[in-house]
Protein backbone atom coordinates (compact mmCIF):
# COMPACT_ATOMS: atom_id res chain seq x y z
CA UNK A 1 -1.45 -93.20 29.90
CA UNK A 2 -3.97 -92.90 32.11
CA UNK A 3 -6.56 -94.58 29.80
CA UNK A 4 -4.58 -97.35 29.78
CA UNK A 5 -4.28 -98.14 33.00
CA UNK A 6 -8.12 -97.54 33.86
CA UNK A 7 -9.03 -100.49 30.79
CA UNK A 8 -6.13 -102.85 32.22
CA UNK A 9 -7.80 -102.05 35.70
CA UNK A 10 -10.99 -103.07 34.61
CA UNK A 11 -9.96 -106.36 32.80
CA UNK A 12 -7.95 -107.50 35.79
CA UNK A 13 -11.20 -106.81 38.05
CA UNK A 14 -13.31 -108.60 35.57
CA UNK A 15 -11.08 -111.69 35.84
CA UNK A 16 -10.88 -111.30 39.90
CA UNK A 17 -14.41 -111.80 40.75
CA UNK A 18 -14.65 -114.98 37.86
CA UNK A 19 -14.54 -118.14 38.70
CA UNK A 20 -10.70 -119.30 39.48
CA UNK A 21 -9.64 -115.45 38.15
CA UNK A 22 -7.68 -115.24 41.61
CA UNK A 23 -5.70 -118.17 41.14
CA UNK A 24 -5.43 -117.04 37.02
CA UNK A 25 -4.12 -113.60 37.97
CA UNK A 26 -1.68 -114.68 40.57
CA UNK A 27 0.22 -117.16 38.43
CA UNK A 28 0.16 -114.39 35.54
CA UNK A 29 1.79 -111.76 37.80
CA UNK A 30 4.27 -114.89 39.83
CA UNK A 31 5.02 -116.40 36.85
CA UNK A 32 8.91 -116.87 36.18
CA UNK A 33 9.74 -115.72 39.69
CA UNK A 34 11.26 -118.23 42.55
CA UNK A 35 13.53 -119.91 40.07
CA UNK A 36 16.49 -117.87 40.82
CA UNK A 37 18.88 -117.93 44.09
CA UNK A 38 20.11 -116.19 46.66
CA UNK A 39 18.94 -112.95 48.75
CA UNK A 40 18.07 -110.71 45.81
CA UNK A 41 15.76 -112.90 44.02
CA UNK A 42 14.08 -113.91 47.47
CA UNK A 43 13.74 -109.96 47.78
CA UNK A 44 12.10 -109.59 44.36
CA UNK A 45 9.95 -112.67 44.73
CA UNK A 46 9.08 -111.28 48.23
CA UNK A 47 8.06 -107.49 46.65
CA UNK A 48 5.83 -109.61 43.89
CA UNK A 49 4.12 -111.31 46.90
CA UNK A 50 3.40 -108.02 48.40
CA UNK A 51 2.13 -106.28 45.44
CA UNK A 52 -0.21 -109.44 44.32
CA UNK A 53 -1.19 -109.34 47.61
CA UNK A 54 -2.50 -105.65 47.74
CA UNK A 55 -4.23 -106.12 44.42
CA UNK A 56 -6.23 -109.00 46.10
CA UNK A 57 -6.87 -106.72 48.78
CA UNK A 58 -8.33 -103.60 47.27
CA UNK A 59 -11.92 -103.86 46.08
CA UNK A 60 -12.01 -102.66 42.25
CA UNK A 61 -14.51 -100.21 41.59
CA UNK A 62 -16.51 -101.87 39.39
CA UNK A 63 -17.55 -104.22 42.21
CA UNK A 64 -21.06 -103.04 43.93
CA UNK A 65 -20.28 -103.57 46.92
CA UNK A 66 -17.38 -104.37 49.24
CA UNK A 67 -19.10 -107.23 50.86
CA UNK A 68 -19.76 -108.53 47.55
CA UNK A 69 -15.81 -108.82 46.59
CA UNK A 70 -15.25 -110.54 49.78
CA UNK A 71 -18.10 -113.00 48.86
CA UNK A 72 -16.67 -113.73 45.41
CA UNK A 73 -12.57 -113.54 46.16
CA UNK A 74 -11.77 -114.90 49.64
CA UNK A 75 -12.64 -118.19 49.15
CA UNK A 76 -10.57 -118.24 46.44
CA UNK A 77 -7.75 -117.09 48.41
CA UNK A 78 -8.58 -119.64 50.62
CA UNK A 79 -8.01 -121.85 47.96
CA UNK A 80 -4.43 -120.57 47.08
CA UNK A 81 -3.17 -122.71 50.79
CA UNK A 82 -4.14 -125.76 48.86
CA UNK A 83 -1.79 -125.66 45.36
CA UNK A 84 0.10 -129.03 45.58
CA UNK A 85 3.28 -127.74 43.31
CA UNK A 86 6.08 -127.17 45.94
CA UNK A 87 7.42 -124.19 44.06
CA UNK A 88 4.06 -122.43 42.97
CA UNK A 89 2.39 -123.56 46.48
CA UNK A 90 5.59 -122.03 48.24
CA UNK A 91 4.59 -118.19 46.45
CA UNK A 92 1.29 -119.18 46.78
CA UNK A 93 0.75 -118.90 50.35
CA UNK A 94 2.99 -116.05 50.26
CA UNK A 95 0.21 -114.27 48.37
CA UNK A 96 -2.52 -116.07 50.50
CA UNK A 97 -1.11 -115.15 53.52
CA UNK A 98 -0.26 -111.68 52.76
CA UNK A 99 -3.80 -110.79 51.69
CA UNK A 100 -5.07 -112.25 54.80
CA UNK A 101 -3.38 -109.68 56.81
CA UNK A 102 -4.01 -107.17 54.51
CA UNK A 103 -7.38 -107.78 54.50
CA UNK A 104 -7.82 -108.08 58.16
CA UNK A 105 -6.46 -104.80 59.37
CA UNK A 106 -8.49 -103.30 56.31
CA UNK A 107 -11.96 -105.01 56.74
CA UNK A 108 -11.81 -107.11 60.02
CA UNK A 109 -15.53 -107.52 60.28
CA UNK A 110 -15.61 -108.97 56.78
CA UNK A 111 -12.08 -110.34 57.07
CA UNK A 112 -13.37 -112.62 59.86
CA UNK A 113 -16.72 -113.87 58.23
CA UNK A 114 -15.33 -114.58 54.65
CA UNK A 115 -11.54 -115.54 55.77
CA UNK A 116 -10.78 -116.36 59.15
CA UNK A 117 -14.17 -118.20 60.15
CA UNK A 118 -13.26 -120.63 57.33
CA UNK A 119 -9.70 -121.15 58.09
CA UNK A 120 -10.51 -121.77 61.46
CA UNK A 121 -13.81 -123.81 61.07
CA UNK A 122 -11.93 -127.48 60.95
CA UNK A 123 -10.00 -126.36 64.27
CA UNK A 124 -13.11 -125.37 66.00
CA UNK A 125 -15.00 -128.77 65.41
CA UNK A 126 -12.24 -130.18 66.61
CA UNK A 127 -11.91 -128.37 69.95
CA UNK A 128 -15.70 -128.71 70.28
């Protein structure tokens, strides 16, 4: 029902924007995938990536503002490149990397500012 998915909406955004809700959500939507083999479960682990990934992406409505969102999540997707479990990190930056792309042909303005400029700032002092 529709009022259903509008309240399950809402909780999922709530947890989002908290304070390691990106990292909470993705393990409750990844978890008991990756354990199987072969080519289909790669394909269904694969389609999980994808969908976690356009969740990340979208900016829920309850949000103010779409800068705001970016503020609050992409450091926290940031922080999904740095899981140390091989199996979880390996899904992980499946997700990470996904809604990276995602987010950069959607937003690149704030893509670039809140995701790339970060990813990129230890490579820069470097070349510098």
């Amino acid at each position: 029902p529709a009022w259903l998915r509008r309240l399950c909406g809402q909780l999922l955004s709530k947890r989002l924007m908290r304070p390691n809700g990106v990292q909470a959500v993705v393990r409750g939507i990844m978890e008991g995938t990756g354990g199987g083999a072969g080519a289909e479960a790669a394909a269904v682990d694969w389609r999980k990536c994808d969908a976690v990934a356009k969740i990340l992406a979208s900016c829920p409505q309850q949000c103010l503002s779409l800068e705001d969102y970016y503020k609050l999540v992409c450091p926290q997707i940031l922080d999904l490149l740095h899981i140390q479990d091989k199996l979880t990190a390996r899904q992980f930056q499946r997700v990470a990397t996904t809604t990276l792309l995602t987010m950069v042909k959607e937003h690149p303005q704030l893509a670039e500012e809140y995701l790339l400029q970060p990813l990129l700032a230890p490579l820069l002092r470097c070349s510098e």
